[in-house]
C-alpha atoms as a PDB file:
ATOM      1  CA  UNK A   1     -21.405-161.352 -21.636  1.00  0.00           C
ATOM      2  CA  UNK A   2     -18.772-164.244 -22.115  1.00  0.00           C
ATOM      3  CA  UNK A   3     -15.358-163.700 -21.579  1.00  0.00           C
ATOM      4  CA  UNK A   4     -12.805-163.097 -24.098  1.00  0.00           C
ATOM      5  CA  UNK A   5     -10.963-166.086 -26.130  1.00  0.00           C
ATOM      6  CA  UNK A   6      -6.693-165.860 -25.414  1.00  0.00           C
ATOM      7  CA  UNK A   7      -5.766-164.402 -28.628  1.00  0.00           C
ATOM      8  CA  UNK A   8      -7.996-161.137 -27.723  1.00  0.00           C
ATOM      9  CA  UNK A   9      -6.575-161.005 -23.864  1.00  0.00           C
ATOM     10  CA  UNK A  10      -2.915-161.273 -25.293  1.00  0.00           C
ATOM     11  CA  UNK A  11      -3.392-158.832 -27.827  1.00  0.00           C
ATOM     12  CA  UNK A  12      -5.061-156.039 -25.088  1.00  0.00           C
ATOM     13  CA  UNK A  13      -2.735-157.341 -22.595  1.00  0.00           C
ATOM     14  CA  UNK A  14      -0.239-160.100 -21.754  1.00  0.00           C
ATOM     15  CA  UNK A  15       1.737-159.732 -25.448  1.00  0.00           C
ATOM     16  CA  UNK A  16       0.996-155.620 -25.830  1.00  0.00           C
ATOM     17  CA  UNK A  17       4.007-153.765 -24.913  1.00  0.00           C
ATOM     18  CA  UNK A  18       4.874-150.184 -24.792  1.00  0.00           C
ATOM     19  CA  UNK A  19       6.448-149.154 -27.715  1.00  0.00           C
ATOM     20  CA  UNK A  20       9.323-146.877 -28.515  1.00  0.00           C
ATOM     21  CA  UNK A  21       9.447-146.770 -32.106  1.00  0.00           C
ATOM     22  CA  UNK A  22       6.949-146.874 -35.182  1.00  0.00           C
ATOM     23  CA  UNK A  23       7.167-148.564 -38.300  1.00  0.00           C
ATOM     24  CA  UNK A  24       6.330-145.373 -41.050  1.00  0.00           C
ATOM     25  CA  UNK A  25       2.270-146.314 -41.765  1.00  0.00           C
ATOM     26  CA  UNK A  26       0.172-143.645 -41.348  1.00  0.00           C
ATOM     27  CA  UNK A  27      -3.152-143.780 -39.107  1.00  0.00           C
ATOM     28  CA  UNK A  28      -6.066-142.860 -41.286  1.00  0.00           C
ATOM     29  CA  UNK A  29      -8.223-139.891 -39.782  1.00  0.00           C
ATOM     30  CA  UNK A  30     -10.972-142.145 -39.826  1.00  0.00           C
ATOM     31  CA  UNK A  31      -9.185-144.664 -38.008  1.00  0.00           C
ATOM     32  CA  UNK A  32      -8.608-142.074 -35.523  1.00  0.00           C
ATOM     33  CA  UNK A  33     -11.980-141.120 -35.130  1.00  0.00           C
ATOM     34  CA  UNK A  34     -12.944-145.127 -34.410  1.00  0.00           C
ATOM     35  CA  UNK A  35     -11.168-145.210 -31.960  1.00  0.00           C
ATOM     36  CA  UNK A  36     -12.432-142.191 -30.199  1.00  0.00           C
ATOM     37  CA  UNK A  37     -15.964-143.733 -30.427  1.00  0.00           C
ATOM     38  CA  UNK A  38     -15.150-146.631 -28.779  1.00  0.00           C
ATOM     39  CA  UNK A  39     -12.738-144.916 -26.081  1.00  0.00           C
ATOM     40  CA  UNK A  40     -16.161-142.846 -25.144  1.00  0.00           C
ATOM     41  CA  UNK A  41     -17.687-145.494 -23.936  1.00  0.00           C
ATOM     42  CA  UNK A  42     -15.602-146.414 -20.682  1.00  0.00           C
ATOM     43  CA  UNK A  43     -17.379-145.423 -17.413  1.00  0.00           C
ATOM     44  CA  UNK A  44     -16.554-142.566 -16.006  1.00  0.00           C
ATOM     45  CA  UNK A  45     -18.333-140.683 -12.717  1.00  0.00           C
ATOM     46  CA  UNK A  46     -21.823-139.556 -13.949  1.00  0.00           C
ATOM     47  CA  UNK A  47     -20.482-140.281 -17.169  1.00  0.00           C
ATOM     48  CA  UNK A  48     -18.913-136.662 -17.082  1.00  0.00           C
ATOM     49  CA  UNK A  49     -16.143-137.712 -19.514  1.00  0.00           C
ATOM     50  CA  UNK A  50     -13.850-135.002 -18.862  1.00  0.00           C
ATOM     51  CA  UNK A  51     -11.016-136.147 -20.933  1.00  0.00           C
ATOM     52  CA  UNK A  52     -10.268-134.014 -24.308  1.00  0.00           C
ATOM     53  CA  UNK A  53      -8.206-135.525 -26.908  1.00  0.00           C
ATOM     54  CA  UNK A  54      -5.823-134.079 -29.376  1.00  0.00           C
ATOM     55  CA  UNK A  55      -4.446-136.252 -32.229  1.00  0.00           C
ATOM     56  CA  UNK A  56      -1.356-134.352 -32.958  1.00  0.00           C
ATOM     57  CA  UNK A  57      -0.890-135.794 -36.570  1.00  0.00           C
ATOM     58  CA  UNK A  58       0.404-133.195 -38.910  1.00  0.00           C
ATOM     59  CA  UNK A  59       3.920-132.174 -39.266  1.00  0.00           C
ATOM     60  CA  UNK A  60       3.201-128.542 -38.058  1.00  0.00           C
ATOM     61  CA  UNK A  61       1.570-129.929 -34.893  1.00  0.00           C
ATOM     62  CA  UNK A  62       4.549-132.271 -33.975  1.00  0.00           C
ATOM     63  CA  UNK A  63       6.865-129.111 -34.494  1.00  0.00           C
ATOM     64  CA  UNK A  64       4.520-127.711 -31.814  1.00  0.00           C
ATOM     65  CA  UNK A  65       4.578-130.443 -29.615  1.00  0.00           C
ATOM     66  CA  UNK A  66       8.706-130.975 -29.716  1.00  0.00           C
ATOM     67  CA  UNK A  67       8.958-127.583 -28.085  1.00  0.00           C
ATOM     68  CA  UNK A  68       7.767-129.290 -24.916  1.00  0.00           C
ATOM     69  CA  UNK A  69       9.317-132.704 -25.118  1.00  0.00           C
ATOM     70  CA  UNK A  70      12.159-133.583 -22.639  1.00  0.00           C
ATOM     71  CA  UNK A  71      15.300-134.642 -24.637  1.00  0.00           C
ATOM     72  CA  UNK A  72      14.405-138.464 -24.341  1.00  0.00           C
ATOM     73  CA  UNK A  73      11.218-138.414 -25.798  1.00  0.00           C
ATOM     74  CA  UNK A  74      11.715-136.255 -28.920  1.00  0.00           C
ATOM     75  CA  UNK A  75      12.752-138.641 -31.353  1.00  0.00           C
ATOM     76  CA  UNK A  76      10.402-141.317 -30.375  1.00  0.00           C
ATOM     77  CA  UNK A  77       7.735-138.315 -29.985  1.00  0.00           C
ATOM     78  CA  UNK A  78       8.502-137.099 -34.006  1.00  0.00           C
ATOM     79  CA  UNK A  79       8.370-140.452 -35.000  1.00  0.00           C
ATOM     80  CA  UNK A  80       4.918-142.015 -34.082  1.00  0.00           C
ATOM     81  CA  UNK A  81       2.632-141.244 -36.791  1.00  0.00           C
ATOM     82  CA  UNK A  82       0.173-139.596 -34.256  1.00  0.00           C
ATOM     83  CA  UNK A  83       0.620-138.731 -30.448  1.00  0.00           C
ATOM     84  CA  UNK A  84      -2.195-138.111 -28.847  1.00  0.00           C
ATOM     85  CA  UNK A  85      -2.649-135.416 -26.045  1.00  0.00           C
ATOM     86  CA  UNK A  86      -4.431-136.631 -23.142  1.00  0.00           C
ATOM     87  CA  UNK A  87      -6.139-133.718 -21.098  1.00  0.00           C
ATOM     88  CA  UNK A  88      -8.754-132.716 -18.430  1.00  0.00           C
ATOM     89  CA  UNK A  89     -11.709-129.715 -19.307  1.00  0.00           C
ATOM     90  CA  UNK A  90     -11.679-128.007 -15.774  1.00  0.00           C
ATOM     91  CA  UNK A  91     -15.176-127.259 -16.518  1.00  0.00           C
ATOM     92  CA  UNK A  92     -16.447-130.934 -17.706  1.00  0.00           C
ATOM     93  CA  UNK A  93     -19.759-130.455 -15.487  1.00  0.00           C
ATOM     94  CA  UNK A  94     -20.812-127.814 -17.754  1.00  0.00           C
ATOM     95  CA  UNK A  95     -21.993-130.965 -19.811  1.00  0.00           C
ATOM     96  CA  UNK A  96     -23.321-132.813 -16.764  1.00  0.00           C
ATOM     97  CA  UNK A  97     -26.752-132.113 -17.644  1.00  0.00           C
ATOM     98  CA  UNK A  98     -26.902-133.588 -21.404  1.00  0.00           C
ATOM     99  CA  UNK A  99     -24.270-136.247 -20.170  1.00  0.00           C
ATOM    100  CA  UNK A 100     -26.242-137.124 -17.058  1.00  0.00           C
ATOM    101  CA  UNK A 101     -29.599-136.149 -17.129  1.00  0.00           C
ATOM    102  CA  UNK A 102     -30.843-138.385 -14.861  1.00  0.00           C
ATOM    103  CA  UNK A 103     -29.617-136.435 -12.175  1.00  0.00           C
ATOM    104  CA  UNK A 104     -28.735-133.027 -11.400  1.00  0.00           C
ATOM    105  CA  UNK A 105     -24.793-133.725 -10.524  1.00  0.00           C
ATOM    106  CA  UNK A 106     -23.733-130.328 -11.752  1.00  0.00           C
ATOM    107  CA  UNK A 107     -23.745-128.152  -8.711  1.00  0.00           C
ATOM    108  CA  UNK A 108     -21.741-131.049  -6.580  1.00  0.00           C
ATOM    109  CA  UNK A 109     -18.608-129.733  -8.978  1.00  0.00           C
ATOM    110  CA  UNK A 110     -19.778-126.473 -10.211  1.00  0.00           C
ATOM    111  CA  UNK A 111     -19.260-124.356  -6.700  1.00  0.00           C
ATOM    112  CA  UNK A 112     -16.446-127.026  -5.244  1.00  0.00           C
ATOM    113  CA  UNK A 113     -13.144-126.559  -7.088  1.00  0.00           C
ATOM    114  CA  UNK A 114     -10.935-128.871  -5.777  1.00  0.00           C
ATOM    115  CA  UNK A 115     -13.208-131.452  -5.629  1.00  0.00           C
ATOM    116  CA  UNK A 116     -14.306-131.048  -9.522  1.00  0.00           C
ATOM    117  CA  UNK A 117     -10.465-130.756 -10.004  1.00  0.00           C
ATOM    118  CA  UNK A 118      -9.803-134.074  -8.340  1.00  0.00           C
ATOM    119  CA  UNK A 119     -12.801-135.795 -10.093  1.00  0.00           C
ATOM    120  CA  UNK A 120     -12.442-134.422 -13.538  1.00  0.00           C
ATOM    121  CA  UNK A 121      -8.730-135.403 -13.449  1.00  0.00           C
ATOM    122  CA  UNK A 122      -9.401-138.905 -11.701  1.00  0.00           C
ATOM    123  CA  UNK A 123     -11.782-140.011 -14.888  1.00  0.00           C
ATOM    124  CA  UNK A 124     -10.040-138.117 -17.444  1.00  0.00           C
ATOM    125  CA  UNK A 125      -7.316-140.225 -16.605  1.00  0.00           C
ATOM    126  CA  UNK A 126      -9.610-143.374 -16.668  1.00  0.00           C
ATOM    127  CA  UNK A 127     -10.469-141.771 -20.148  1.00  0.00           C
ATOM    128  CA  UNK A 128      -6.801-142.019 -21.249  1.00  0.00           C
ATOM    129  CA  UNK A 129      -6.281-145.714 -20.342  1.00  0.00           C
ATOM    130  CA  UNK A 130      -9.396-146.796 -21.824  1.00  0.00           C
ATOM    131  CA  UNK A 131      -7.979-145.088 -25.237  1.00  0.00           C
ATOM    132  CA  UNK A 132      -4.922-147.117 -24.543  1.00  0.00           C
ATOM    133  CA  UNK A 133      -6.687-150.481 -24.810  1.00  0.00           C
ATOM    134  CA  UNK A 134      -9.578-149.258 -27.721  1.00  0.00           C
ATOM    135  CA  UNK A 135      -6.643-148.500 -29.592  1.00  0.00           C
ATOM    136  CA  UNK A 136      -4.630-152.048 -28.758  1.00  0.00           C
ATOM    137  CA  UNK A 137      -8.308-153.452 -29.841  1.00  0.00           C
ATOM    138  CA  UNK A 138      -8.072-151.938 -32.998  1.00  0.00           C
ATOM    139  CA  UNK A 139      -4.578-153.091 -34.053  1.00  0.00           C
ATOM    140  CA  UNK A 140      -2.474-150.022 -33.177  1.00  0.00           C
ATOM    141  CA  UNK A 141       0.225-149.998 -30.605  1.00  0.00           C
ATOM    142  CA  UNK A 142       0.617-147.372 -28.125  1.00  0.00           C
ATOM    143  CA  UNK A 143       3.852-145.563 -26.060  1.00  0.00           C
ATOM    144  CA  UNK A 144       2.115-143.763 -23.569  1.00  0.00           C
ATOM    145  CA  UNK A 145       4.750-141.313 -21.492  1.00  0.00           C
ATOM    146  CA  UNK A 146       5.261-137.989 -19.337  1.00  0.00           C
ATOM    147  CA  UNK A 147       8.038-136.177 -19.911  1.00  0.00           C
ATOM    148  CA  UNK A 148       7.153-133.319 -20.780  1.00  0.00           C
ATOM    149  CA  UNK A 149       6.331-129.628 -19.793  1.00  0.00           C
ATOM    150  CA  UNK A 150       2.739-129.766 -19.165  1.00  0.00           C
ATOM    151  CA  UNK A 151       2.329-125.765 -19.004  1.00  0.00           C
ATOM    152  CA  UNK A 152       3.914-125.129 -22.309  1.00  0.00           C
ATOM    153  CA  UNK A 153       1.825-127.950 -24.238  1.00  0.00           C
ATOM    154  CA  UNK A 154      -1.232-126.390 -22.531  1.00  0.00           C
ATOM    155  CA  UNK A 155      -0.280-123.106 -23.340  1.00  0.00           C
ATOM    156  CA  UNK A 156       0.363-124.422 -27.360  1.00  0.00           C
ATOM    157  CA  UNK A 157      -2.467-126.859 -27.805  1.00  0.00           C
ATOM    158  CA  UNK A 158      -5.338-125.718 -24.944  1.00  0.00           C
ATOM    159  CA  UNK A 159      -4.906-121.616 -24.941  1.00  0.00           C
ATOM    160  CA  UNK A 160      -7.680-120.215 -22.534  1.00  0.00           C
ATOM    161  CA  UNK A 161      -6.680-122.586 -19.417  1.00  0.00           C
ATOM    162  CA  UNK A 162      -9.694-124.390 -19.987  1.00  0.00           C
ATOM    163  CA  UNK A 163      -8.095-127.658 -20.634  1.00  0.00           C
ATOM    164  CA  UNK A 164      -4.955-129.010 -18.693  1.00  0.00           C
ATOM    165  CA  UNK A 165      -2.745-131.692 -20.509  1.00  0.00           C
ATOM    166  CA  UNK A 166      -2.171-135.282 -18.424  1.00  0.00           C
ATOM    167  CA  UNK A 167       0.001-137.170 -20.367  1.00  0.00           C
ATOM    168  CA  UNK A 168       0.732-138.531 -23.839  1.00  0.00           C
ATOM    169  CA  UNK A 169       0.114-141.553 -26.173  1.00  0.00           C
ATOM    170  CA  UNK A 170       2.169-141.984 -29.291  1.00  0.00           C
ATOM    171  CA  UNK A 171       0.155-144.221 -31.218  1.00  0.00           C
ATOM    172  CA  UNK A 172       1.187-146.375 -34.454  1.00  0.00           C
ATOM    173  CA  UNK A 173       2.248-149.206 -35.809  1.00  0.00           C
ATOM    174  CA  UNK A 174       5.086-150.689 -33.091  1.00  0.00           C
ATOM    175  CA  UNK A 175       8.660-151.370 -34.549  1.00  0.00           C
ATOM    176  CA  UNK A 176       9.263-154.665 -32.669  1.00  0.00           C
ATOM    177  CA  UNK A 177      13.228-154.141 -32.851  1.00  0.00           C
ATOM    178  CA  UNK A 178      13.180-151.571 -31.251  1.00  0.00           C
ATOM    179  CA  UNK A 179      11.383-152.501 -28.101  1.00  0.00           C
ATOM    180  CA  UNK A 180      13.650-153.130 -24.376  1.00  0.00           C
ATOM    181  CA  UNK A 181      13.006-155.886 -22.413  1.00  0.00           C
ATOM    182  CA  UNK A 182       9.875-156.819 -20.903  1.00  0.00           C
ATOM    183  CA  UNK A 183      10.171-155.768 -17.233  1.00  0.00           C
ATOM    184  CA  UNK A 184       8.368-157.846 -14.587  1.00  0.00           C
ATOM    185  CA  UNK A 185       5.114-157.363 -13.036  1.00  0.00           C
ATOM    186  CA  UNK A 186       4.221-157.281  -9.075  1.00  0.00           C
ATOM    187  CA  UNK A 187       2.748-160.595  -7.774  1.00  0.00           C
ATOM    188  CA  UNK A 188      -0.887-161.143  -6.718  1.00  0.00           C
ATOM    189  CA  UNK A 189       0.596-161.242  -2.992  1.00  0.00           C
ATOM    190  CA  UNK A 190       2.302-157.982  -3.562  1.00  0.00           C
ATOM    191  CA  UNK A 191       0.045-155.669  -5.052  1.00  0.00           C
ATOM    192  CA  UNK A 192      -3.481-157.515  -4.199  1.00  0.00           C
ATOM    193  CA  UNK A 193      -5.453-158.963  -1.591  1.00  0.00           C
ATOM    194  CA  UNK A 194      -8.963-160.272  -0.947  1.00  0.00           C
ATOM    195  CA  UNK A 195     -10.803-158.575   1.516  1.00  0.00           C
END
């Protein structure tokens, strides 16, 4: 593997920004579904890939999703062509044995509920940032957020209390002027060390 030339690490990294407001392109479905197949393949524990992902697109859907926005992130929220729900499945390690067969890793979650809790929510999360940077790879820019009321978006989009929302993503095409200031970033001596 050889690293990455400058122009790829800004683009994933130094120059992408989160973004407040969208330009009005629309995100074709099948650009959607790209970058699903490349956010799948990010490591996650046994490869349990708990995350669940709904691409709230239509105008119906973002009528749903409103209901749960806090004040500050409605307009923003209505705006992006596509948010994206981030979420856990509480029961990911039902899939443990086609995701993992070369162990049996499903009764390590399966009779320990906090522990599957605290793992399925720990890479579903890793799931969601690793959509984040497929997506920057692919030329969209991304507003990821709280703010929200995570019971009422479960109860709209994930009925059954099977899934539990994380957070959001509005993903589009990033309306530069409308962007704050780049805020700083903790030093190496900060937030690092070598051990």
């Amino acid at each position: 593997m050889t690293a990455l030339n400058e122009q790829a690490l800004n683009q994933l990294f130094t120059d992408a920004r989160t973004h407040n407001g969208f330009l009005d392109k629309d995100i074709p479905d099948a650009l959607l579904k790209q970058l699903y197949d490349l956010t799948k393949w990010g490591p996650t524990a046994f490869n349990m890939s708990s995350a669940r992902f709904v691409f709230v697109k239509s105008g119906e859907a973002k009528q749903k999703l409103k209901q749960a926005l806090m004040p500050g992130n409605v307009d923003k929220t209505m705006q992006a062509p596509v948010t994206v729900i981030v979420g856990t499945d509480t029961k990911f390690f039902e899939h443990l044995p086609q995701l993992f067969p070369a162990f049996d890793a499903k009764p390590l979650y399966e009779g320990n509920p906090a522990f599957a809790a605290e793992a399925g929510f720990r890479n579903g999360t890793l799931q969601g940032a690793y959509l984040i940077m497929a997506a920057r790879a692919l030329g969209l820019d991304c507003g990821p957020m709280s703010g929200f009321d995570n019971a009422k978006v479960d109860e709209l989009f994930f009925p059954g209390g099977l899934v539990r929302s994380n957070f959001l993503i509005n993903l589009g095409y990033g309306d530069s002027s409308k962007l704050y200031p780049r805020g700083p970033r903790l030093g190496f001596d900060i937030a690092a060390s070598i051990a």
